[in-house]
Protein backbone atom coordinates (compact mmCIF):
# COMPACT_ATOMS: atom_id res chain seq x y z
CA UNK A 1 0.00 0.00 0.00
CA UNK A 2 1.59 3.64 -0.96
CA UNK A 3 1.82 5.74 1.64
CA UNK A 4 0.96 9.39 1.15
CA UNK A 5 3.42 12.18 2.31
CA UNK A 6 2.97 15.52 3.44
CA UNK A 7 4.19 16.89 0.04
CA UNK A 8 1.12 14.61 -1.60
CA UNK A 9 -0.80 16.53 0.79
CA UNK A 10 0.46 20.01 -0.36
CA UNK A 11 -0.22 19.09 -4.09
CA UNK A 12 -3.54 17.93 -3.70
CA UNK A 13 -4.40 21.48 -2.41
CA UNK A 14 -2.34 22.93 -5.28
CA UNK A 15 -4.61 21.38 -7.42
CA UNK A 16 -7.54 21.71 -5.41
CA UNK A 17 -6.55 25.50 -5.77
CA UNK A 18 -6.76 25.46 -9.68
CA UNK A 19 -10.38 23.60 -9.60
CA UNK A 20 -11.78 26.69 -7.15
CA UNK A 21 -10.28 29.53 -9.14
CA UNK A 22 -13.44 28.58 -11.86
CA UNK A 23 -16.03 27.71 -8.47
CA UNK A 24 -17.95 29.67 -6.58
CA UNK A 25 -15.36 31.87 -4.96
CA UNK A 26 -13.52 32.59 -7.96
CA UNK A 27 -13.39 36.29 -7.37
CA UNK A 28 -11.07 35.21 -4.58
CA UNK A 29 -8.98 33.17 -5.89
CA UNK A 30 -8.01 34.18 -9.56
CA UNK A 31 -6.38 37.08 -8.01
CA UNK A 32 -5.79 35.69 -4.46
CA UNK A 33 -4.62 39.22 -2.29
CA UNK A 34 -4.62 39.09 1.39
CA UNK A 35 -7.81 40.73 0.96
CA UNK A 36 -9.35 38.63 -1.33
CA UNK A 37 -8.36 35.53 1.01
CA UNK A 38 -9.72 37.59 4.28
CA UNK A 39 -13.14 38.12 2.52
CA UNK A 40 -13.13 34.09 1.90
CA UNK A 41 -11.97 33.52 5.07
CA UNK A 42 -14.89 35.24 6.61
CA UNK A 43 -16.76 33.39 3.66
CA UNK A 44 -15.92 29.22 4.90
CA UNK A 45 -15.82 30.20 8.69
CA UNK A 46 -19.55 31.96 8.55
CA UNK A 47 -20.54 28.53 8.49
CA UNK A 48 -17.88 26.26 9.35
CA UNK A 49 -18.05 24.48 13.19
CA UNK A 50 -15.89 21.91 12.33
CA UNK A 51 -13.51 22.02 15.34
CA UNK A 52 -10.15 21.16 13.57
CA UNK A 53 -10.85 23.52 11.20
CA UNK A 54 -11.62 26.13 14.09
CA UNK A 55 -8.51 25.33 16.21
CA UNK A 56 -6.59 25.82 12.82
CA UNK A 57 -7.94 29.25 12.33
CA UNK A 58 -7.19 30.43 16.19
CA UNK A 59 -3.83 29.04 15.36
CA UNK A 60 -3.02 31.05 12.38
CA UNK A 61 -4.32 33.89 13.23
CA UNK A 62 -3.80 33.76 16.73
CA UNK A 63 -7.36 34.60 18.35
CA UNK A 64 -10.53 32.66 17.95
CA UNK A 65 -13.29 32.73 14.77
CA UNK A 66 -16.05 34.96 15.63
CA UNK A 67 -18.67 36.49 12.40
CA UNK A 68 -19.22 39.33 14.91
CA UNK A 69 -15.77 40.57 14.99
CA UNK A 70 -14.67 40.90 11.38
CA UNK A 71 -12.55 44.17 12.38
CA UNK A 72 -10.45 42.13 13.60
CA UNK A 73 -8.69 41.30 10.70
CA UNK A 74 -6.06 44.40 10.58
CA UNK A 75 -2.59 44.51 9.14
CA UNK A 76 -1.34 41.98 11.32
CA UNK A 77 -3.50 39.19 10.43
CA UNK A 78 -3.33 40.59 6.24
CA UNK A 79 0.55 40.38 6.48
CA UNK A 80 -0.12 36.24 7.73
CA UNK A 81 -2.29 35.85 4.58
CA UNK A 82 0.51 36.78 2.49
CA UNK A 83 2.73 33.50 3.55
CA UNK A 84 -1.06 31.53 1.72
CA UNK A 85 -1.47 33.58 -1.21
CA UNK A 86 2.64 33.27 -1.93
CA UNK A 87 1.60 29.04 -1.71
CA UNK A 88 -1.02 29.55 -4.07
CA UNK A 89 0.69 31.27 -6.38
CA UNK A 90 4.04 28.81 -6.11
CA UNK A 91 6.24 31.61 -5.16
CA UNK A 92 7.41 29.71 -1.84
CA UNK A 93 9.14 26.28 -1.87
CA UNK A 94 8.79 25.43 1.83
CA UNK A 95 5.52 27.13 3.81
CA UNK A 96 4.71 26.65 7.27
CA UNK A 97 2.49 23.87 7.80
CA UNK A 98 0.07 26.30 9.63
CA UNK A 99 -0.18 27.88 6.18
CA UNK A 100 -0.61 24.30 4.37
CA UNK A 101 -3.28 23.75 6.56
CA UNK A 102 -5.09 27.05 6.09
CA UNK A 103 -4.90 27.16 2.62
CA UNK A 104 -6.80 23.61 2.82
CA UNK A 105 -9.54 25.18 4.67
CA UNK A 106 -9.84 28.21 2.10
CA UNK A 107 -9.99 25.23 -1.16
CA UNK A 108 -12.27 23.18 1.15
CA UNK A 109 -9.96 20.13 0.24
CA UNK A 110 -11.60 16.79 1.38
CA UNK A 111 -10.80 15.14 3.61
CA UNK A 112 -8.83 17.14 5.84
CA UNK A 113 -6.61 17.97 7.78
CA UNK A 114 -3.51 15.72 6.45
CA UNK A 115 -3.88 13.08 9.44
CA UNK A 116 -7.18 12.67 7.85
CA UNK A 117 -6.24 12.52 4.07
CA UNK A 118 -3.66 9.91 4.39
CA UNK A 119 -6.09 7.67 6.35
CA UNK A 120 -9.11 8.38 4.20
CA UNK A 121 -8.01 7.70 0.59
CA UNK A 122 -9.04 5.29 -1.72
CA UNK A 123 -6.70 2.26 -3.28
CA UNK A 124 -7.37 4.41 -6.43
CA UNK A 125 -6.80 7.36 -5.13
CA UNK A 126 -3.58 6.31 -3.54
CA UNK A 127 -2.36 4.92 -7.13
CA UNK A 128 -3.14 8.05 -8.81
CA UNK A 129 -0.93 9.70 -6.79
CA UNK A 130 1.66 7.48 -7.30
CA UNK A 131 1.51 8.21 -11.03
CA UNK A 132 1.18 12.00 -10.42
CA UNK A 133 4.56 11.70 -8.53
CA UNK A 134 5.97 9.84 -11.50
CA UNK A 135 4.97 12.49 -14.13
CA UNK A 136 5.94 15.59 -12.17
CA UNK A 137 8.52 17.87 -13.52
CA UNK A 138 11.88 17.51 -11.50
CA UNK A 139 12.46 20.81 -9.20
CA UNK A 140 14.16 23.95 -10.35
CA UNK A 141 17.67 23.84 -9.04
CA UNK A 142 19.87 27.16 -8.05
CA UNK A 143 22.81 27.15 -10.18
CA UNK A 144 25.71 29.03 -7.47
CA UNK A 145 28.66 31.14 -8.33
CA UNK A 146 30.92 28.32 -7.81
CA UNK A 147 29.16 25.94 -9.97
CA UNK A 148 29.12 28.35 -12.89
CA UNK A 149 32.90 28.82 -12.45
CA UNK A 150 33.61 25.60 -12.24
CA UNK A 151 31.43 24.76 -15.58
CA UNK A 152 33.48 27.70 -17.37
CA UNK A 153 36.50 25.78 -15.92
CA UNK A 154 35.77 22.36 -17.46
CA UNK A 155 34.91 23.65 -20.80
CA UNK A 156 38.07 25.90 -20.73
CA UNK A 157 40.34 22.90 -20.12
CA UNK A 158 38.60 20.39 -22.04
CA UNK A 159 39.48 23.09 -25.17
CA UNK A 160 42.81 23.02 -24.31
CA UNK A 161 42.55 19.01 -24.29
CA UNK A 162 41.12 19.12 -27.81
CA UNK A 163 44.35 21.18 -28.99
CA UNK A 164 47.18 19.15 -27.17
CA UNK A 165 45.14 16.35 -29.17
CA UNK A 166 45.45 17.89 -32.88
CA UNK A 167 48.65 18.75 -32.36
CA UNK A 168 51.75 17.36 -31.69
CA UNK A 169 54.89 19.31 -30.77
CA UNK A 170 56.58 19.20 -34.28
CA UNK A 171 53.37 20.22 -36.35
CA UNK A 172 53.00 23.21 -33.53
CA UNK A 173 54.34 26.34 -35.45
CA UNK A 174 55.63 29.31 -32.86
CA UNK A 175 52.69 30.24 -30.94
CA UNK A 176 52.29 34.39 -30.20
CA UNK A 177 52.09 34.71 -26.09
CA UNK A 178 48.69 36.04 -26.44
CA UNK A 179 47.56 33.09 -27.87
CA UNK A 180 49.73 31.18 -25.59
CA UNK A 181 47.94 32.40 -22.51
CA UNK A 182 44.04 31.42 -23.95
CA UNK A 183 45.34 27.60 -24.94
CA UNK A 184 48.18 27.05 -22.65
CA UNK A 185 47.57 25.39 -19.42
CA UNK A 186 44.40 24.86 -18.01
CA UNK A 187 42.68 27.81 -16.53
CA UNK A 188 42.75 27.77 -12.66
CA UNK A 189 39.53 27.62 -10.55
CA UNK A 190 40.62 30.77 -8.57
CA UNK A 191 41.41 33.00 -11.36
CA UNK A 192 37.94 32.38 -13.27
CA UNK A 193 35.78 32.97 -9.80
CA UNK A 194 37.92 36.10 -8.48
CA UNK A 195 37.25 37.87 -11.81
CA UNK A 196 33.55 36.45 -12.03
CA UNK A 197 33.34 37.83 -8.47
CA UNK A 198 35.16 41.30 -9.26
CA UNK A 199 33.12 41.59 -12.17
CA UNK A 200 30.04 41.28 -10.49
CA UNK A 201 31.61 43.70 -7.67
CA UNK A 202 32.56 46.55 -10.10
CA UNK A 203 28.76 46.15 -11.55
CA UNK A 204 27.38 46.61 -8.28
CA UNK A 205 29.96 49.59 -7.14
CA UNK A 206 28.86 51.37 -10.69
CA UNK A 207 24.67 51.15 -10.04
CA UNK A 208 24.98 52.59 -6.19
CA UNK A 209 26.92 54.86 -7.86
CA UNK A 210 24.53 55.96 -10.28
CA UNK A 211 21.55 55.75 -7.87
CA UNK A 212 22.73 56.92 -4.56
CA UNK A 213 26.07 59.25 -5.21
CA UNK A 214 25.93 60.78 -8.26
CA UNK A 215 22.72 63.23 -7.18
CA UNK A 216 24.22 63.88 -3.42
CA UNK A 217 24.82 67.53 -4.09
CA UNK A 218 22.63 70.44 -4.18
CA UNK A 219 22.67 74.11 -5.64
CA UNK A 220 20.64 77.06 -5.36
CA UNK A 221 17.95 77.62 -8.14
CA UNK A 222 16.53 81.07 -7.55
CA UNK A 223 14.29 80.49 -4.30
CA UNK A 224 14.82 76.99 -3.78
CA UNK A 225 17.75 74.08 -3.83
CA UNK A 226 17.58 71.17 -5.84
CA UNK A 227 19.38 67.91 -6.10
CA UNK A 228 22.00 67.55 -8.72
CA UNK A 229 24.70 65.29 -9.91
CA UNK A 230 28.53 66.43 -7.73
CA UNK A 231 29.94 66.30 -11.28
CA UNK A 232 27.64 69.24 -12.69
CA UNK A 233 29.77 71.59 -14.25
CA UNK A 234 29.16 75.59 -13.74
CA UNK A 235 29.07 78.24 -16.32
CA UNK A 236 29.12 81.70 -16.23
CA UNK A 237 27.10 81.84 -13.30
CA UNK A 238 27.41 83.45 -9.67
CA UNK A 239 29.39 82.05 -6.90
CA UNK A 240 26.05 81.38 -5.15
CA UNK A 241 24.95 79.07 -7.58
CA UNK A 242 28.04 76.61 -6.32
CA UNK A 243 27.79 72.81 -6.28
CA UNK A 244 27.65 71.62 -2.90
CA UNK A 245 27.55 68.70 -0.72
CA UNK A 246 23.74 67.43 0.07
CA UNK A 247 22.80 68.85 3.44
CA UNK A 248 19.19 67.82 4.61
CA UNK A 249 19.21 70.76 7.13
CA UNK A 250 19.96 73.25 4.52
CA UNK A 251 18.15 71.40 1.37
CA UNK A 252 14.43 72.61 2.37
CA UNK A 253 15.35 76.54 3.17
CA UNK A 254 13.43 78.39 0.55
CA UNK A 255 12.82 81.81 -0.48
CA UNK A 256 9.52 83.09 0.06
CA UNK A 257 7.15 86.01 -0.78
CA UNK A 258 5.49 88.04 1.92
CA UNK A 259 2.70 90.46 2.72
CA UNK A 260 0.61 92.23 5.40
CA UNK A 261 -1.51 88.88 5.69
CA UNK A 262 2.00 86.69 6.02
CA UNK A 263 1.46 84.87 9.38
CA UNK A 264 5.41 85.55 10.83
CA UNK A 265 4.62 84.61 14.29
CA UNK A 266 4.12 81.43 16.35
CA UNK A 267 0.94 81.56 19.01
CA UNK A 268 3.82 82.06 21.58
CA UNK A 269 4.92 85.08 19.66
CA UNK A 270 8.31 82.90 18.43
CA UNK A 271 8.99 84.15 14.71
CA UNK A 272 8.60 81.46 12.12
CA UNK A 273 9.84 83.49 9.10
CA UNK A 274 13.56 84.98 8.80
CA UNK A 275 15.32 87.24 6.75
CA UNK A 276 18.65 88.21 4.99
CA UNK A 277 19.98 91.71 3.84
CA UNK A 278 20.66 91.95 0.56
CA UNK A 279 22.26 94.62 -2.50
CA UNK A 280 19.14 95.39 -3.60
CA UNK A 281 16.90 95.03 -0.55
CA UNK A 282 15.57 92.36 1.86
CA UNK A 283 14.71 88.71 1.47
CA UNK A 284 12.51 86.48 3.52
CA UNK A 285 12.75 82.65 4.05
CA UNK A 286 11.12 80.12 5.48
CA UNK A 287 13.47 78.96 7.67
CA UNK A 288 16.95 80.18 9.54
CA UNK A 289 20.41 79.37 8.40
CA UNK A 290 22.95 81.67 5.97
CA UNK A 291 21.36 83.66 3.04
CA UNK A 292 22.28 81.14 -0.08
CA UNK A 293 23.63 84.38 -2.26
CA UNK A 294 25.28 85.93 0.64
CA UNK A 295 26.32 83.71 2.77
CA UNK A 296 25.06 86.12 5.58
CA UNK A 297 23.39 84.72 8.62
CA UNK A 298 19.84 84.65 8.76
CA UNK A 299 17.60 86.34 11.51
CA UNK A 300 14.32 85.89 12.72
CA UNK A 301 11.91 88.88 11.69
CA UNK A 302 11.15 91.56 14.53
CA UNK A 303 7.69 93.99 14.49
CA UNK A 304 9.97 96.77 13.25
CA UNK A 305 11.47 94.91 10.47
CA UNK A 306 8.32 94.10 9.48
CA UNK A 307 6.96 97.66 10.01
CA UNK A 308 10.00 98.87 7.76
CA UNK A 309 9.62 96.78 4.91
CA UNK A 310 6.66 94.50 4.41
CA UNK A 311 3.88 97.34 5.69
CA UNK A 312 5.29 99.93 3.58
């Protein structure tokens, strides 16, 4: 007699899966989201007192069924359903049986749980799963670093068998050294996977380049600073319009335009605008620091300041 596994177990959901995504709760499973499998939930438990099936619930989730208390289900409980709809969808190779078992419940997969499958099946049953297991594709495998060196390795020096084979040392004509070095002797494992792995290195040094260094400075636009590559190169422009290194502090100051309705105080009278003497007049910002053009140091605005130039 065959005896059925826990993996038979997990496939016979599988394919209980595929059957249900054209039943009645198809809505939840062709595109099963933790949402979509909370709504079913709700859905099998409404009317479900099987007590396995209960205890299996409280175990997932971690509290007890109840069709009163569908709130419940927060972000907690939609993060668990993820681990399910990953199993569904194939994405993860070894779930947690808790999961297994759920995602039996949610296909309504007869009989369950597995203690009761592998007891309850038919002869037939059992030998169709015995051919199923026969037929099944073999599993994807990982192919690591070190296994794709060493494949470059063999086919490197079984070329280099292939030429000490055609020729012999007196039909060999005078070989150039760069030649020399591709079919010489073999190629050594720790060469091929130091430059695979410096390749891959330099690759990676180059794209957090790109994406994380190469916009870390900032210049003044006007009113504002924006982001901009450190290798930006300055024309004809003022000496406040500089390339500089990022500064969160100092990236948000901006430039701002005022007027009688302007609110420049706190409720605790603290001012919350500032301002910077310039050539040609005043400027206000939103913020304290040094004036971008001027480099001067920023001060908070004071009732005559604001009497002098804003109410004028």
């Amino acid at each position: 007699m065959s005896t059925i596994t826990f993996e038979d177990y997990k496939n016979a959901i599988k394919a209980k899966y595929e059957e249900e995504k054209n039943g009645e709760y198809s809505h939840n499973l062709n595109s099963p989201t933790a949402a979509n499998l909370r709504n079913l939930c709700i859905k099998r438990f409404n009317a479900n007192t099987k007590k396995e099936d209960l205890l299996m619930f409280e175990s997932f989730f971690e509290f007890p069924f109840d069709k009163n208390k569908k709130n419940l289900f927060g972000d907690d409980e939609l993060n668990k359903l993820e681990s399910v709809k990953r199993f569904f969808l194939g994405k993860t190779e070894n779930p947690a049986e808790d999961t297994i078992q759920l995602a039996a419940i949610l296909v309504d997969l007869q009989p369950r749980p597995f203690n009761e499958y592998r007891k309850q099946l038919s002869a037939e049953e059992k030998k169709l799963i015995d051919e199923l297991r026969d037929t099944a594709p073999p599993p994807k495998k990982e192919v690591s670093l070190d296994v794709f060196a060493d494949k470059i390795i063999d086919n490197a020096n079984s070329k280099n068998d292939e030429l000490e084979q055609i020729q012999s040392p007196a039909e060999m004509a005078p070989i150039p050294i760069a030649t020399f070095v591709a079919a010489g002797e073999p190629i050594k494992s720790r060469i091929i996977r130091y430059s695979l792995v410096a390749a891959f290195s330099a690759g990676l040094a180059i794209m957090i380049y790109l994406a994380f260094f190469q916009k870390q400075c900032m210049q003044w636009s006007g009113d504002h600073y924006e982001k901009v590559s450190c290798d930006l190169e300055v024309k004809g422009l003022g000496s406040f319009n500089v390339v500089e290194p990022f500064d969160k502090t100092v990236f948000d100051l901006k430039k701002i335009k005022v007027c009688d309705t302007t609110a420049f105080f706190n409720k605790n009278g603290d001012a919350i605008v500032w301002y910077g003497k310039t050539a040609n007049g005043i400027d206000f910002f939103n913020g304290h620091g040094r004036h971008p053009e001027s480099n001067s140091p920023l001060k908070p605005v004071t009732r005559y300041i604001l009497n002098k130039y804003v109410k004028k």
